[in-house]
PDB file of N, CA and C in Angstrom:
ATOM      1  N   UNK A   1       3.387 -65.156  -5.206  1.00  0.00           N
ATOM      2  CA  UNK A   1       3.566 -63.782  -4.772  1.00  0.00           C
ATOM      3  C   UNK A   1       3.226 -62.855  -5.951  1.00  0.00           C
ATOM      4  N   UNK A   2       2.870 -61.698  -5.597  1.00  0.00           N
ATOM      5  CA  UNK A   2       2.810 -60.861  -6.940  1.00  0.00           C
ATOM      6  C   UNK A   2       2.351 -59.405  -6.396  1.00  0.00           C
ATOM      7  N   UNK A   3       2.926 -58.031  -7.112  1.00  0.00           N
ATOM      8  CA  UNK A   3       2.646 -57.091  -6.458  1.00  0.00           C
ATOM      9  C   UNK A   3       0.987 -56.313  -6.404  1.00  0.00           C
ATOM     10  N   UNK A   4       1.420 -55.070  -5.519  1.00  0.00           N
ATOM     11  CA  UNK A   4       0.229 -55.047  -4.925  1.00  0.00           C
ATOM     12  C   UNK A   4      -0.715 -54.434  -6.039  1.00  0.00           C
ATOM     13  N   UNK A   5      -1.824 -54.384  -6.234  1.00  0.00           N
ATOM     14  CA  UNK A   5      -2.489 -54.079  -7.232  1.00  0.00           C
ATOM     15  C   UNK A   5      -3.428 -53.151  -6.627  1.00  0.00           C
ATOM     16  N   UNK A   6      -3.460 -51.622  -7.154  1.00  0.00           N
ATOM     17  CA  UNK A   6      -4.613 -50.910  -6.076  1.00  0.00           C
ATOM     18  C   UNK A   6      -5.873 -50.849  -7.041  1.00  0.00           C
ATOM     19  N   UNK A   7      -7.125 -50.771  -6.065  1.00  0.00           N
ATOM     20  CA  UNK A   7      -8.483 -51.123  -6.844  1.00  0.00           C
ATOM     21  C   UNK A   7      -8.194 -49.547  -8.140  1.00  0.00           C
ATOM     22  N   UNK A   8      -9.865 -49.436  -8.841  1.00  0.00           N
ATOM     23  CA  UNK A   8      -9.825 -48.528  -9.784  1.00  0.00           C
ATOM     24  C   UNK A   8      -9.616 -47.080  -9.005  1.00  0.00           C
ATOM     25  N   UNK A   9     -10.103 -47.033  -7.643  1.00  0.00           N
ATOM     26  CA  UNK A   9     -10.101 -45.521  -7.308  1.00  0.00           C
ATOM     27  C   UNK A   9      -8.857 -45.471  -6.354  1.00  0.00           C
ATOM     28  N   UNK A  10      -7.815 -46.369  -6.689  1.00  0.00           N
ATOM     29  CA  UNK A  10      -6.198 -45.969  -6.118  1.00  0.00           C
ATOM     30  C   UNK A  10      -5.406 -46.040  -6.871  1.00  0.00           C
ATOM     31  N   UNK A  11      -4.503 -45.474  -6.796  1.00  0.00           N
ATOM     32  CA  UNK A  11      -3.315 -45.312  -7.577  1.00  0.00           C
ATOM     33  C   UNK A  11      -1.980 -44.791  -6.757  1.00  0.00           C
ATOM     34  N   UNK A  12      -0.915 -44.920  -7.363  1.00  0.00           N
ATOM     35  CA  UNK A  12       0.468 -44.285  -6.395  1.00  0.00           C
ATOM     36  C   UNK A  12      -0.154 -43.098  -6.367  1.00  0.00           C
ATOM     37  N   UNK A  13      -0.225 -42.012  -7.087  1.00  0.00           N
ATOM     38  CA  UNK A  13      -0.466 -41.099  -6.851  1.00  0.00           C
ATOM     39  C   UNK A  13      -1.424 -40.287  -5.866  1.00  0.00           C
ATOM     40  N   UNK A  14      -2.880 -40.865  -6.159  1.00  0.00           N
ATOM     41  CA  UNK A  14      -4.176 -40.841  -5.120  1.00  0.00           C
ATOM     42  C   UNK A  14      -3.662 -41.185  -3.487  1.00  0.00           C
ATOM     43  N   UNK A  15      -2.784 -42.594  -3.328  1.00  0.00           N
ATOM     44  CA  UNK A  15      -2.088 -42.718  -2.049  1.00  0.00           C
ATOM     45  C   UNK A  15      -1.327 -41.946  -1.871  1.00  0.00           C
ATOM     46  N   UNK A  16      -0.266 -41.123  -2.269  1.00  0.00           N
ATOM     47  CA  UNK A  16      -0.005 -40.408  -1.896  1.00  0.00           C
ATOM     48  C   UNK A  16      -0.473 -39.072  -1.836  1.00  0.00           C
ATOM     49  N   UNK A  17      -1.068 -38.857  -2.163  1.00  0.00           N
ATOM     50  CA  UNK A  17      -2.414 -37.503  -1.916  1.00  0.00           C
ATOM     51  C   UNK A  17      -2.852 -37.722  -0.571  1.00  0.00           C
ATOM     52  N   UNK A  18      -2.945 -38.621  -0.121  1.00  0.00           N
ATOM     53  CA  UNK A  18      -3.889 -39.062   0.732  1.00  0.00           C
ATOM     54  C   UNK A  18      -2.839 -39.133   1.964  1.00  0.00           C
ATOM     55  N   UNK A  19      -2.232 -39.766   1.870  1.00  0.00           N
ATOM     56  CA  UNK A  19      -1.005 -39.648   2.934  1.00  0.00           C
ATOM     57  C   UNK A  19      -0.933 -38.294   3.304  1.00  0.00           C
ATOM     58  N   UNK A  20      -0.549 -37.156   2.128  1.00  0.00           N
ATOM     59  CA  UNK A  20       0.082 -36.407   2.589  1.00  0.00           C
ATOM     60  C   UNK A  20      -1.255 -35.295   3.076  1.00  0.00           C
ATOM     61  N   UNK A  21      -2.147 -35.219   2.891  1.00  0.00           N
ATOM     62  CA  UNK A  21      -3.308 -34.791   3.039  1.00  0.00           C
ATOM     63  C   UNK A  21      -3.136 -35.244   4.886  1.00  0.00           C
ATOM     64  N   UNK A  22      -3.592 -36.374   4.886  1.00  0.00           N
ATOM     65  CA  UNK A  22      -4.073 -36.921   6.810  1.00  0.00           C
ATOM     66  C   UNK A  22      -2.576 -36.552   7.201  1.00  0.00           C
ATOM     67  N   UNK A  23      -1.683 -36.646   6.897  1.00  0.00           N
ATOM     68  CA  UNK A  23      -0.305 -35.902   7.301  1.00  0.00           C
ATOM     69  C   UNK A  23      -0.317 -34.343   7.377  1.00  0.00           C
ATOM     70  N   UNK A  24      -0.379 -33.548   6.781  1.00  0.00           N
ATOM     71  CA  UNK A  24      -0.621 -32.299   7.361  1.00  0.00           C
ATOM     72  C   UNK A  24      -2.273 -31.949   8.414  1.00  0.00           C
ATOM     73  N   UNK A  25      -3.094 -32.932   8.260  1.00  0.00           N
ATOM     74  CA  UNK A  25      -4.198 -32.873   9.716  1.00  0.00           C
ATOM     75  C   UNK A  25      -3.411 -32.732  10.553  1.00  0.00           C
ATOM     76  N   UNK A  26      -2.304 -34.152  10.954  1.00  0.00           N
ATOM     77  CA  UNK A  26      -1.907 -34.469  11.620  1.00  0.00           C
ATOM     78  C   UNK A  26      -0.539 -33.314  12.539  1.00  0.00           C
ATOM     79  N   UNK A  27      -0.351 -32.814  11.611  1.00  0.00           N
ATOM     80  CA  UNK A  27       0.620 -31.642  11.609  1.00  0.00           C
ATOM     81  C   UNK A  27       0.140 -30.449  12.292  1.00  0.00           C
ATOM     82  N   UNK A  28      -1.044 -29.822  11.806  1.00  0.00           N
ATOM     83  CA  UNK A  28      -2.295 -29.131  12.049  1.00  0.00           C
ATOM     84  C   UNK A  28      -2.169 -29.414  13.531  1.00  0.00           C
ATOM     85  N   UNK A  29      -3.014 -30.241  13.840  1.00  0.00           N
ATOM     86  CA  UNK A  29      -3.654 -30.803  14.861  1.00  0.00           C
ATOM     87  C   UNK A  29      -2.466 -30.727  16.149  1.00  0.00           C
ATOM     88  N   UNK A  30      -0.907 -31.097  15.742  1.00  0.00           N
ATOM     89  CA  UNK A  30      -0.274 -31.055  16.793  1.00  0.00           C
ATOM     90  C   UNK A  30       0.306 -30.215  17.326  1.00  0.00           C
ATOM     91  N   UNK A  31       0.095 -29.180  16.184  1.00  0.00           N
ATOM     92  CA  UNK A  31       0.293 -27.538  16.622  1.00  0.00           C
ATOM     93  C   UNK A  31      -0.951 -26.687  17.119  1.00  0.00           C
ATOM     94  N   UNK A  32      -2.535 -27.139  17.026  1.00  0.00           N
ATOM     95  CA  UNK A  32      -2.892 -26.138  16.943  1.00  0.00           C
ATOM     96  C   UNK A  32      -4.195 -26.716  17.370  1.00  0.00           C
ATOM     97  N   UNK A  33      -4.539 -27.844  17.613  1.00  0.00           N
ATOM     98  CA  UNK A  33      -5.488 -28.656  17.886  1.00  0.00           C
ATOM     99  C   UNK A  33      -5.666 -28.821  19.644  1.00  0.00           C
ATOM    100  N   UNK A  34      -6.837 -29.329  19.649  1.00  0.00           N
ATOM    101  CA  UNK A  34      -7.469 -29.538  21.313  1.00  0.00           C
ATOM    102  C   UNK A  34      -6.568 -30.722  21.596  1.00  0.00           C
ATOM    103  N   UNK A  35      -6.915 -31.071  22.545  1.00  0.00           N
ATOM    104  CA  UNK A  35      -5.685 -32.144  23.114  1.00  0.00           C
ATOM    105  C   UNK A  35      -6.924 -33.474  22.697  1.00  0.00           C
ATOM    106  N   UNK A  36      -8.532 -33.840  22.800  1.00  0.00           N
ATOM    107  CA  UNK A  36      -8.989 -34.416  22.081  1.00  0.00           C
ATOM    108  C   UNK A  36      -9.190 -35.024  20.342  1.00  0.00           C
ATOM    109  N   UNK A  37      -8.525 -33.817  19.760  1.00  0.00           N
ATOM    110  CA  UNK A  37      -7.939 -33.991  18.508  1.00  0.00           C
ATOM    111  C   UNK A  37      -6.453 -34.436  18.342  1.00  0.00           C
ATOM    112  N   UNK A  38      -5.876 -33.932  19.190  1.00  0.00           N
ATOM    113  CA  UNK A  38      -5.005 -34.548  19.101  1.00  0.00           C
ATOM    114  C   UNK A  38      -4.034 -35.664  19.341  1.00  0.00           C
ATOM    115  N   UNK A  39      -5.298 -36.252  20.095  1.00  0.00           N
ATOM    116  CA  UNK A  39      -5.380 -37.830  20.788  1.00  0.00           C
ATOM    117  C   UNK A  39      -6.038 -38.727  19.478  1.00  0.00           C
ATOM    118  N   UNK A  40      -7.051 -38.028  18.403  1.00  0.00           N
ATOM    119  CA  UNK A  40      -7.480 -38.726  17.846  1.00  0.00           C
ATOM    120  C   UNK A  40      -6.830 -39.427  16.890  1.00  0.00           C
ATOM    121  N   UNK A  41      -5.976 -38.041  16.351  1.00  0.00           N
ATOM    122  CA  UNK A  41      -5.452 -38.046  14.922  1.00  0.00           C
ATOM    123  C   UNK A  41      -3.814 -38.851  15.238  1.00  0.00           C
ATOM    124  N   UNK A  42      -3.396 -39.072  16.717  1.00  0.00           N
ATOM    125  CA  UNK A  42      -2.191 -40.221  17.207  1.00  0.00           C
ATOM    126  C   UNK A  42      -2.388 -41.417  16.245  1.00  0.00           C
ATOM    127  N   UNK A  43      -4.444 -41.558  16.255  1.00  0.00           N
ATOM    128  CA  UNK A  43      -4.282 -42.670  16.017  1.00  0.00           C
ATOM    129  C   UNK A  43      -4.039 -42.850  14.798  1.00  0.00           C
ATOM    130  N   UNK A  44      -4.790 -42.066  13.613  1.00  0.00           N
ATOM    131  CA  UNK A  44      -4.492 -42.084  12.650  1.00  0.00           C
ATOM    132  C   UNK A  44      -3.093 -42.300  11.920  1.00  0.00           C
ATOM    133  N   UNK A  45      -2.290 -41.069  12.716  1.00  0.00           N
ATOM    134  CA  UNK A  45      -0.785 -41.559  12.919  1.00  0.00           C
ATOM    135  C   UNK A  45      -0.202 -42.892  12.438  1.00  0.00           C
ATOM    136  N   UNK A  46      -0.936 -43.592  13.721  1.00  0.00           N
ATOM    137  CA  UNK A  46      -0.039 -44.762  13.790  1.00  0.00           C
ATOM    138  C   UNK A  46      -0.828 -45.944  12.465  1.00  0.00           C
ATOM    139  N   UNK A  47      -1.588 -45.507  12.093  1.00  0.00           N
ATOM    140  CA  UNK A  47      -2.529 -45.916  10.511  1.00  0.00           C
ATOM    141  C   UNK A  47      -1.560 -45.467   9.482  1.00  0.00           C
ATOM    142  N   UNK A  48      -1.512 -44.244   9.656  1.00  0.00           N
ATOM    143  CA  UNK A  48      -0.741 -44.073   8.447  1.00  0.00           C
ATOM    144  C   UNK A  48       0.813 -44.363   7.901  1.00  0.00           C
ATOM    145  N   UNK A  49       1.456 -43.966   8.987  1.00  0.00           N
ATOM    146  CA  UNK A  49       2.505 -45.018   9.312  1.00  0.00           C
ATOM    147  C   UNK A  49       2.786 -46.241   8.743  1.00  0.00           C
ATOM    148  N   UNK A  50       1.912 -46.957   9.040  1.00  0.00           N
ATOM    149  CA  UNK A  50       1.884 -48.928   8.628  1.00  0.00           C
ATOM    150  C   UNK A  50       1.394 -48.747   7.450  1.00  0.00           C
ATOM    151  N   UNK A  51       0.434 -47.418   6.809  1.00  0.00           N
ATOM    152  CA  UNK A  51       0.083 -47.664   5.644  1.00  0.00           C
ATOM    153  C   UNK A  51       1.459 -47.401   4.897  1.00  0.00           C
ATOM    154  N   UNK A  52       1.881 -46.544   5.142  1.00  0.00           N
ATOM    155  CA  UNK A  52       3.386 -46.027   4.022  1.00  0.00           C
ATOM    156  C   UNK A  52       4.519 -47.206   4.461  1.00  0.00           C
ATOM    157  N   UNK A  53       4.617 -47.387   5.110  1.00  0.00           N
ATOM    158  CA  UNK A  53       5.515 -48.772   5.446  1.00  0.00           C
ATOM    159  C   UNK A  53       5.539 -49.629   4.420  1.00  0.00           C
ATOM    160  N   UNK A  54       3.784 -50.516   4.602  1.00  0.00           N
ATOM    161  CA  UNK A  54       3.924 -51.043   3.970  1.00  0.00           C
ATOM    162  C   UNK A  54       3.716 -51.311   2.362  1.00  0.00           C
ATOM    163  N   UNK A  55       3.240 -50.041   2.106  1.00  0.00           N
ATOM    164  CA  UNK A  55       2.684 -49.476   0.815  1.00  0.00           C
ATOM    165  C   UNK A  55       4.697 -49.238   0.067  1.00  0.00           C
ATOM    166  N   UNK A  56       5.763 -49.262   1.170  1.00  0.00           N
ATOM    167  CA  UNK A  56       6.634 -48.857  -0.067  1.00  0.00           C
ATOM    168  C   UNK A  56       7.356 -49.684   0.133  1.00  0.00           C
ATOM    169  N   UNK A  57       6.864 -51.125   0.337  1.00  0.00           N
ATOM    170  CA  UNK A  57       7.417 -52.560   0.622  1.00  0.00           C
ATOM    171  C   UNK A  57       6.788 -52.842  -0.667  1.00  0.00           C
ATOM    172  N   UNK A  58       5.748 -52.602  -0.855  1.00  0.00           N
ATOM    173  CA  UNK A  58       5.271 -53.415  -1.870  1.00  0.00           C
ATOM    174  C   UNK A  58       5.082 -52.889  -3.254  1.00  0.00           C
ATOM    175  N   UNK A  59       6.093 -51.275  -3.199  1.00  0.00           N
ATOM    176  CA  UNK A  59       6.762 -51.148  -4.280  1.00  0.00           C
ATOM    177  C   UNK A  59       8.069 -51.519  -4.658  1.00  0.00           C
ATOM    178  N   UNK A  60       8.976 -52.475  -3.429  1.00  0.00           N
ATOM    179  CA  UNK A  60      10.423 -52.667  -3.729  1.00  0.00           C
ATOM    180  C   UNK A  60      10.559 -53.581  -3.763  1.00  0.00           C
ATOM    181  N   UNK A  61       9.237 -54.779  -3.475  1.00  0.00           N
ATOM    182  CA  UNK A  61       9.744 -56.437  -3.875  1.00  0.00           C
ATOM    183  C   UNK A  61       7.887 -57.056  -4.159  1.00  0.00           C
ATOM    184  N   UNK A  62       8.073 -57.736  -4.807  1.00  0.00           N
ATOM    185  CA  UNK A  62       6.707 -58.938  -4.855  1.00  0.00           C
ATOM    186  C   UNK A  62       6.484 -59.113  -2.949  1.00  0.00           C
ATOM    187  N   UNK A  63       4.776 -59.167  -3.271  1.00  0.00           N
ATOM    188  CA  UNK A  63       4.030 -59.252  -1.423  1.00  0.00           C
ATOM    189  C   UNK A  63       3.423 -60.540  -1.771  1.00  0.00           C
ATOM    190  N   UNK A  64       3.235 -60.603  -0.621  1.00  0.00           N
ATOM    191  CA  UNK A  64       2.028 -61.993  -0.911  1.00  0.00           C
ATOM    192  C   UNK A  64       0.446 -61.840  -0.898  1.00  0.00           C
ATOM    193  N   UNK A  65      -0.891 -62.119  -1.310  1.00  0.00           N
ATOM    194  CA  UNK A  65      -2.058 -61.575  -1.014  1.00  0.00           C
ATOM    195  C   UNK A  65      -2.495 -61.063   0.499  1.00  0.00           C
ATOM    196  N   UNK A  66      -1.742 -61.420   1.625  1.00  0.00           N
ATOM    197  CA  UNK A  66      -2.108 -60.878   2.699  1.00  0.00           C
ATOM    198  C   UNK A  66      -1.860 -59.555   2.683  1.00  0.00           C
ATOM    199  N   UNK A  67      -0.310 -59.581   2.331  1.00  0.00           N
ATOM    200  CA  UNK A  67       0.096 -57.887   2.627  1.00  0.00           C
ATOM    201  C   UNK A  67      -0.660 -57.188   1.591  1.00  0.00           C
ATOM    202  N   UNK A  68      -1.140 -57.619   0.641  1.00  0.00           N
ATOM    203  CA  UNK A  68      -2.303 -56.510  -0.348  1.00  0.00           C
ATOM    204  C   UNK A  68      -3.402 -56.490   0.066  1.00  0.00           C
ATOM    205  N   UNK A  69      -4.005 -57.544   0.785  1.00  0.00           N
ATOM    206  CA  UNK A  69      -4.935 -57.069   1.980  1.00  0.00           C
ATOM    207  C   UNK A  69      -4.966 -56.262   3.041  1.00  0.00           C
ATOM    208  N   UNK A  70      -4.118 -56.562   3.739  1.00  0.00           N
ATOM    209  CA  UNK A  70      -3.662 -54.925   4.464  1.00  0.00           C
ATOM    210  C   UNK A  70      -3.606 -54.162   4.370  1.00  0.00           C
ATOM    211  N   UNK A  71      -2.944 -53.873   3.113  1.00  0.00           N
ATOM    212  CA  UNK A  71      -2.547 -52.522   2.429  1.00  0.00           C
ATOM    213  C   UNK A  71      -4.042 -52.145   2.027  1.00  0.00           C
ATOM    214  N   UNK A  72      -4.857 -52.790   1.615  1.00  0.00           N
ATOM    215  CA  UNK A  72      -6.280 -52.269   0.993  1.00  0.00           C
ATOM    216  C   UNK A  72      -6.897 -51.919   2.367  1.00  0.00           C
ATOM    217  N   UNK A  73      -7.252 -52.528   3.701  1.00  0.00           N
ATOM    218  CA  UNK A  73      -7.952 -52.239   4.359  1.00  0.00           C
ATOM    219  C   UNK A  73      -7.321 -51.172   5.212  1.00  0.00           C
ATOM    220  N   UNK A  74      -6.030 -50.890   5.377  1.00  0.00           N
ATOM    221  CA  UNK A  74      -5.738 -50.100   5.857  1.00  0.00           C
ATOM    222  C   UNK A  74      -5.531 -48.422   5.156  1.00  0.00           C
ATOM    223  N   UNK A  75      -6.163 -48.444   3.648  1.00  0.00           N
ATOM    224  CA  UNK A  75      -6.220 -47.617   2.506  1.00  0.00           C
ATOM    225  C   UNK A  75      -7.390 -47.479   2.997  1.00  0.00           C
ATOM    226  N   UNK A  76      -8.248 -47.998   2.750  1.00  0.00           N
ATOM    227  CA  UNK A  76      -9.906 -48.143   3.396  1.00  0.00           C
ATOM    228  C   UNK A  76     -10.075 -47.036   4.610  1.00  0.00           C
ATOM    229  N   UNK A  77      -9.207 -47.693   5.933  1.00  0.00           N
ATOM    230  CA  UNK A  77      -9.573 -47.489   7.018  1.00  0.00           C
ATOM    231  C   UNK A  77      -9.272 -45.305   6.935  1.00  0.00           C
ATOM    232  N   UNK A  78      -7.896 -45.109   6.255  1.00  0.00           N
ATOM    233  CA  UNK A  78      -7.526 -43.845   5.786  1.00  0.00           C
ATOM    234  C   UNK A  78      -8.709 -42.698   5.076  1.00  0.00           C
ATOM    235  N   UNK A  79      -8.944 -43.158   4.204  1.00  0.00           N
ATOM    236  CA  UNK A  79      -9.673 -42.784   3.221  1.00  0.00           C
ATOM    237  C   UNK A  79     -11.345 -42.217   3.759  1.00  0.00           C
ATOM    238  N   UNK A  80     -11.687 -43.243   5.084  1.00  0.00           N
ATOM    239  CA  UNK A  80     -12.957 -43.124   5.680  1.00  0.00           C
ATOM    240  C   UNK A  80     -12.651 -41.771   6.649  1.00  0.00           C
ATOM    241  N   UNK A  81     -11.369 -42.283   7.177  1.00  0.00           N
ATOM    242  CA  UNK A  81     -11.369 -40.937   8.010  1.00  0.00           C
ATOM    243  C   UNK A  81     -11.205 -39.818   7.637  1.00  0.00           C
ATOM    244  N   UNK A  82     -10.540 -39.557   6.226  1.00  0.00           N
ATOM    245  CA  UNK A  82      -9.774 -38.367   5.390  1.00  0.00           C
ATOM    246  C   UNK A  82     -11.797 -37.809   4.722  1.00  0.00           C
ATOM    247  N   UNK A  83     -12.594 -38.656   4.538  1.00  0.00           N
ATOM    248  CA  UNK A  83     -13.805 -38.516   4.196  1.00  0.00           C
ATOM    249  C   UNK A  83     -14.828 -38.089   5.016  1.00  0.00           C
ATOM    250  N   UNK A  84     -14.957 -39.048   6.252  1.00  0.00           N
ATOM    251  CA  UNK A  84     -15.120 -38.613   7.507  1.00  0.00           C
ATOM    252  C   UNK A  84     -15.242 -37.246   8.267  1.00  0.00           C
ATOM    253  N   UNK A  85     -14.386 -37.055   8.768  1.00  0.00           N
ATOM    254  CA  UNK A  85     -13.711 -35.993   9.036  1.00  0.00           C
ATOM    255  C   UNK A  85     -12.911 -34.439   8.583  1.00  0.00           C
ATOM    256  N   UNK A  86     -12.947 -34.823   7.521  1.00  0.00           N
ATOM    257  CA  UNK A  86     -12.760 -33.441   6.723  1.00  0.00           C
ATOM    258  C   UNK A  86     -13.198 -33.629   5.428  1.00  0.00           C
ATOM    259  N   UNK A  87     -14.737 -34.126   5.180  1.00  0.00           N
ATOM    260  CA  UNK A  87     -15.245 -34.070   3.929  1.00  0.00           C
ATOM    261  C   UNK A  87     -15.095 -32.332   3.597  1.00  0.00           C
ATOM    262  N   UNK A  88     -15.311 -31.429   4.075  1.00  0.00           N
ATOM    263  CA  UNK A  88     -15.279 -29.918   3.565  1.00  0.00           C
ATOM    264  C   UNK A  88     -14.250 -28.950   3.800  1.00  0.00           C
ATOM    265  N   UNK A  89     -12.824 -29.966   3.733  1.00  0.00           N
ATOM    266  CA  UNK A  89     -11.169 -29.262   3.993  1.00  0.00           C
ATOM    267  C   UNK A  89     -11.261 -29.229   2.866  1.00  0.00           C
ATOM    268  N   UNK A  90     -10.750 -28.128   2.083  1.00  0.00           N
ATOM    269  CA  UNK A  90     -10.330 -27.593   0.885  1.00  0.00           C
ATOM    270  C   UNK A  90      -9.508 -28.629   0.122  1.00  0.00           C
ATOM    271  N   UNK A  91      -8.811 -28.981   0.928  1.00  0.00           N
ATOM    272  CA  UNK A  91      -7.259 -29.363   0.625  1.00  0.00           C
ATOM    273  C   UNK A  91      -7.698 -31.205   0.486  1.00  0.00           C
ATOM    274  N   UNK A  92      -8.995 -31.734   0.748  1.00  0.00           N
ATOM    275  CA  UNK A  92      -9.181 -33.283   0.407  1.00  0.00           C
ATOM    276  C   UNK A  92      -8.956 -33.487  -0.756  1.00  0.00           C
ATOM    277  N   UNK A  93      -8.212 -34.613  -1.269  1.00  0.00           N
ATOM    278  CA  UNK A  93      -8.082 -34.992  -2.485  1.00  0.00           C
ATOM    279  C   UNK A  93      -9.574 -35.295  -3.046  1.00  0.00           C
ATOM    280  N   UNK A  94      -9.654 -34.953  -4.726  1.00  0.00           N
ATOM    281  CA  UNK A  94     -10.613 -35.452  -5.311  1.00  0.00           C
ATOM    282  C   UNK A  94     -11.488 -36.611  -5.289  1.00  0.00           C
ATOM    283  N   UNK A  95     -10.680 -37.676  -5.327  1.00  0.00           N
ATOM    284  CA  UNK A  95     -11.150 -38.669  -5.423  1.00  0.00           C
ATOM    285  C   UNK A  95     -11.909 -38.786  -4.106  1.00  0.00           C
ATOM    286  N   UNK A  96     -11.809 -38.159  -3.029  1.00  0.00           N
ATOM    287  CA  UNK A  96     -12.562 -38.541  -1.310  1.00  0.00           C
ATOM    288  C   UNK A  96     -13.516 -37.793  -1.619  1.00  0.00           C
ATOM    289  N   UNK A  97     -13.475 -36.627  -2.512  1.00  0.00           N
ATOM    290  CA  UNK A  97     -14.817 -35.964  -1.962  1.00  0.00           C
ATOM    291  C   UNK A  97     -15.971 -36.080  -2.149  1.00  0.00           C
ATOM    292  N   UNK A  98     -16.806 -35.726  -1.373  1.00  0.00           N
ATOM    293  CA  UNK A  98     -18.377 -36.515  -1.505  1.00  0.00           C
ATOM    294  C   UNK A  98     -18.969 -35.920  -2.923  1.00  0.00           C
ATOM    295  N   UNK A  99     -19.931 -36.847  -3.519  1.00  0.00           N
ATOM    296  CA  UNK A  99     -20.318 -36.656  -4.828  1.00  0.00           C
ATOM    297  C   UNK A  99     -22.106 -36.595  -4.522  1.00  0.00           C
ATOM    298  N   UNK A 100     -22.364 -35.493  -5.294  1.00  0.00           N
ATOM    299  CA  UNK A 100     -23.743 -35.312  -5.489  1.00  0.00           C
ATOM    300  C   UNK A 100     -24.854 -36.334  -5.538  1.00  0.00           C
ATOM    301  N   UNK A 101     -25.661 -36.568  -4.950  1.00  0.00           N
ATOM    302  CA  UNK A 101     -26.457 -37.842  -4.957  1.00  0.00           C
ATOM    303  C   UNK A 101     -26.894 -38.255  -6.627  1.00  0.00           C
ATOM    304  N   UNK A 102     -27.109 -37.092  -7.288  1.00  0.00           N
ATOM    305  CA  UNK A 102     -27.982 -37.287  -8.663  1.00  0.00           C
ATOM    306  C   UNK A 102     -26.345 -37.810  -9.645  1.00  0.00           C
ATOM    307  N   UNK A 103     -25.271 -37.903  -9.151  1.00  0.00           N
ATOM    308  CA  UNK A 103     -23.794 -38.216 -10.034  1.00  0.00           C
ATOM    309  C   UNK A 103     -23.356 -39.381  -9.705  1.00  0.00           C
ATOM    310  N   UNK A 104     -23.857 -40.083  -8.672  1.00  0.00           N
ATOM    311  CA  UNK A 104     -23.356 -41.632  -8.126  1.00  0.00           C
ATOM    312  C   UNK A 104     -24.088 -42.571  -9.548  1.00  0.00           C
TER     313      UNK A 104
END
């Protein structure tokens, strides 16, 4: 067992940026959004959810490599949509936002 280890472009901090970022969409959206948005971002919801679940499991005891697999693809799955979908919200964390072709 051993805890979860996030790649170079995660950190506690960046995850929680990110959480709380698709968390106020989500907030957004259920006040003020089409009922198609707001069917979308349920789902996200229920993504983000299992991500913080299990993201603060595997700050309170040793996981095993599955649950740090999870936790990565379901960081993944976040991150695409937070990129996705509001690459030009003010409010995206740094690390999501798209980078100049000539800076990659």
């Amino acid at each position: 067992m051993r805890s979860a280890v996030p790649s170079a472009e995660s950190t506690p901090a960046t995850d929680r940026a990110l959480a709380a970022f698709l968390r106020a969409r989500v907030a957004e959206a259920s006040t003020s959004g089409c009922s198609a948005e707001r069917k979308a971002l349920a789902g996200v919801r229920a993504v983000l959810d299992e991500f913080e679940d299990k993201h603060l499991s595997a700050h309170e005891s040793p996981i095993d490599d599955y649950v740090v697999g999870q936790i990565d693809a379901l960081r993944w799955a976040l991150q695409c949509v937070a990129a996705a979908a509001f690459s030009h919200h003010p409010a995206l964390p740094g690390v999501l936002r798209p980078r100049p072709a000539d800076a990659a």
